[in-house]
C-alpha atoms as a PDB file:
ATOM      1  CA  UNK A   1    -136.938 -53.952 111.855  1.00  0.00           C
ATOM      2  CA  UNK A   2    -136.115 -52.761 115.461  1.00  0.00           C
ATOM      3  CA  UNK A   3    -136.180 -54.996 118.424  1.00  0.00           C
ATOM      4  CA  UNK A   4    -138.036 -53.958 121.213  1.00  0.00           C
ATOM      5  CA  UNK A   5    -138.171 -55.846 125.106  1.00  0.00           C
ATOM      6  CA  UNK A   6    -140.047 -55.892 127.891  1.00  0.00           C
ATOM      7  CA  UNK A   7    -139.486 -54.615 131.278  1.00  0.00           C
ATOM      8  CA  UNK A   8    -138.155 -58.524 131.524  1.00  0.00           C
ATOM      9  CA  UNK A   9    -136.157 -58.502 129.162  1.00  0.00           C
ATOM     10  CA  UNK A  10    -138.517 -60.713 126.840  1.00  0.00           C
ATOM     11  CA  UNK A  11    -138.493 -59.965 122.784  1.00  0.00           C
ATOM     12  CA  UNK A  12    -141.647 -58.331 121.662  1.00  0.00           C
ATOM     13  CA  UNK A  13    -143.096 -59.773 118.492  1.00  0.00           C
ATOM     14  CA  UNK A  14    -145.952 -58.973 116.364  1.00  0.00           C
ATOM     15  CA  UNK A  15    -149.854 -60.062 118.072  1.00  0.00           C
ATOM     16  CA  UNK A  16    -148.219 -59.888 121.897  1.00  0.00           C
ATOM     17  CA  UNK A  17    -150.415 -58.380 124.442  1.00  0.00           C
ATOM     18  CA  UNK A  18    -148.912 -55.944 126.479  1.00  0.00           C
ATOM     19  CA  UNK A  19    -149.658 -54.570 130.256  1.00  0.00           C
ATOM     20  CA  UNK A  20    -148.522 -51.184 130.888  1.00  0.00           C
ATOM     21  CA  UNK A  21    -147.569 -50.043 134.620  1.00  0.00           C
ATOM     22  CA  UNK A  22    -151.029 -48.412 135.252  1.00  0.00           C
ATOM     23  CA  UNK A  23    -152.891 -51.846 133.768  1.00  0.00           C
ATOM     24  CA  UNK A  24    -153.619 -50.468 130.480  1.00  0.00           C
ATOM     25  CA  UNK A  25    -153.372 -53.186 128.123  1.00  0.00           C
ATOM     26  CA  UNK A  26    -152.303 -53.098 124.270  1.00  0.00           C
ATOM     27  CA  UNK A  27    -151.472 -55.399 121.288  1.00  0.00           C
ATOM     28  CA  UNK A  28    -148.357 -54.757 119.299  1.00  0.00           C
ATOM     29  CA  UNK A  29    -149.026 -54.197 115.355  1.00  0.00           C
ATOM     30  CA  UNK A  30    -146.681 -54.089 112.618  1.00  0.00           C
ATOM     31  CA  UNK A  31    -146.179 -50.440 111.350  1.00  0.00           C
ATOM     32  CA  UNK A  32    -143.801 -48.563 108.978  1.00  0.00           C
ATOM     33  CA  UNK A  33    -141.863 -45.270 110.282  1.00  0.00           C
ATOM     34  CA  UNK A  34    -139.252 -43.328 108.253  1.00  0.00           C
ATOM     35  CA  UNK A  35    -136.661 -46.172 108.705  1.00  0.00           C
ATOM     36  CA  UNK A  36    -138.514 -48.711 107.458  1.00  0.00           C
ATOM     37  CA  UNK A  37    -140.980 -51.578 109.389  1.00  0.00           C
ATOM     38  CA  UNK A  38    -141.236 -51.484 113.222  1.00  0.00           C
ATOM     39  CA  UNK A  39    -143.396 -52.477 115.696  1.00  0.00           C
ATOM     40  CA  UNK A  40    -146.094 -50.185 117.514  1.00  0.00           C
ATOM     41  CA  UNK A  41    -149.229 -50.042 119.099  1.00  0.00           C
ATOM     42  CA  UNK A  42    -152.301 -49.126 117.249  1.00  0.00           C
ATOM     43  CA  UNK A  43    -153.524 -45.370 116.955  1.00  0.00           C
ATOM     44  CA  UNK A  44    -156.962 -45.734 115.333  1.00  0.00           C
ATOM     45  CA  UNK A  45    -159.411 -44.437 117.502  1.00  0.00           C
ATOM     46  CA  UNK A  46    -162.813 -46.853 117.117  1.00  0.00           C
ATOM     47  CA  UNK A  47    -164.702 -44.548 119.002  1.00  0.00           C
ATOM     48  CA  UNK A  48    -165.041 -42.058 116.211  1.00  0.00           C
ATOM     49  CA  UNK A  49    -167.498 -42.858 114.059  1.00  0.00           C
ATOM     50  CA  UNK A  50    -166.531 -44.664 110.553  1.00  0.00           C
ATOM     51  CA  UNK A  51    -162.993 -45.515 112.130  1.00  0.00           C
ATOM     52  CA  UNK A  52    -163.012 -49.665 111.833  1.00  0.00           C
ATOM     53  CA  UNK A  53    -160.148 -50.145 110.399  1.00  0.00           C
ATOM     54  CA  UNK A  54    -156.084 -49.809 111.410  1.00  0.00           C
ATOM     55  CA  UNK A  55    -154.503 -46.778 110.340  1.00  0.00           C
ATOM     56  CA  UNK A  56    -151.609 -45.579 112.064  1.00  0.00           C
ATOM     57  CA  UNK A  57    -149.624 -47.115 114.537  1.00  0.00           C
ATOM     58  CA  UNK A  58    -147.220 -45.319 117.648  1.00  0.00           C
ATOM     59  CA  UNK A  59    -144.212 -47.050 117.391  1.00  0.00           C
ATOM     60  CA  UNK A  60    -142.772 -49.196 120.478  1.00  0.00           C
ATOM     61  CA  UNK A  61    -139.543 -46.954 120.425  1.00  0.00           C
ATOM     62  CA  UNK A  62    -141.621 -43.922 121.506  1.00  0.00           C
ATOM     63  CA  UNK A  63    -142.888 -45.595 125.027  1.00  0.00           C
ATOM     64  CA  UNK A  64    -140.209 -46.115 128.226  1.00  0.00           C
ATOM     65  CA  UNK A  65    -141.077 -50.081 127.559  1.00  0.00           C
ATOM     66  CA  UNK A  66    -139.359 -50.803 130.874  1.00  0.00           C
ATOM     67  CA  UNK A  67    -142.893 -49.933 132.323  1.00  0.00           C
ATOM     68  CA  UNK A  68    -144.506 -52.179 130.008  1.00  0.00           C
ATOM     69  CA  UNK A  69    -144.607 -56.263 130.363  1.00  0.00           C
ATOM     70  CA  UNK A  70    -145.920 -58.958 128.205  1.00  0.00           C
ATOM     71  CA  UNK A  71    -149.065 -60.392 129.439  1.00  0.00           C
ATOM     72  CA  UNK A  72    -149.046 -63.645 130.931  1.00  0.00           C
ATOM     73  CA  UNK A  73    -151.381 -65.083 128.661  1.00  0.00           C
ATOM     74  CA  UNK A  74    -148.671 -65.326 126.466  1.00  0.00           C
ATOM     75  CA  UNK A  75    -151.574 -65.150 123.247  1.00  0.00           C
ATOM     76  CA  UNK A  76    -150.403 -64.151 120.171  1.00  0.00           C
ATOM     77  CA  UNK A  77    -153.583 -62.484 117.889  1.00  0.00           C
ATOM     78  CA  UNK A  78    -153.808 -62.454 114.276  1.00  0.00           C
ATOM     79  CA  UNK A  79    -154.319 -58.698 112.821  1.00  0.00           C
ATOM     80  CA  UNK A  80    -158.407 -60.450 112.491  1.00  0.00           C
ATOM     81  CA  UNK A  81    -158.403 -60.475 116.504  1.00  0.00           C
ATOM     82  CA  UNK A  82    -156.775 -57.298 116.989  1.00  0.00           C
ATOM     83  CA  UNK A  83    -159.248 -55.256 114.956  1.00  0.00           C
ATOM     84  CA  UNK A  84    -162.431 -56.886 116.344  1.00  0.00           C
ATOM     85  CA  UNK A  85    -161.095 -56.670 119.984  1.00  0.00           C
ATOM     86  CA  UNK A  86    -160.509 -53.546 119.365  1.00  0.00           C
ATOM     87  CA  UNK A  87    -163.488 -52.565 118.002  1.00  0.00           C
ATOM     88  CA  UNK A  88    -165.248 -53.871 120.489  1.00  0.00           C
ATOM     89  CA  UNK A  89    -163.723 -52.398 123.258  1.00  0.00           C
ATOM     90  CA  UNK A  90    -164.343 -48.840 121.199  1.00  0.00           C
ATOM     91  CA  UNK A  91    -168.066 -49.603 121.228  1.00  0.00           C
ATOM     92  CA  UNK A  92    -168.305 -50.383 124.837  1.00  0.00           C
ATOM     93  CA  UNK A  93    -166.830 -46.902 125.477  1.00  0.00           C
END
């Protein structure tokens, strides 16, 4: 599996919230790409209708992460909390 770090230089791990430069927020997921597993940032849109579930992911080695930080909250979320915050935020849309 790759390693990926913020724009601090701190590890990124599975369930981390991350803040983007512009304040867009995301949670890392754990995804496969040709080389194997990897960690990425989920591409299921939950505003189309019947999409409630993760599919695929954008890996973290596609994004400049030295404009992305982890949050301060510092939360790790189960794959549970992902989904339903996720969810949720596609309904409110």
């Amino acid at each position: 599996m790759n390693e990926y770090f913020d724009k601090n230089g701190t590890k990124i791990e599975v369930g981390m919230e991350l803040r983007h430069n512009d304040g867009d927020l995301d949670i890392v997921v754990a995804c496969n790409d040709e080389d194997g597993d990897d960690l990425g940032f989920n591409a299921t849109n939950f505003n189309s209708p019947g999409n409630r579930t993760l599919g695929s992911a954008y890996s973290l080695g596609q994004f400049d992460l030295s404009e992305w930080e982890i949050t301060d909250i510092s939360v790790r979320y189960s794959m549970h909390d992902v989904l339903s915050r996720q969810m949720n935020d596609g309904a409110k849309a």
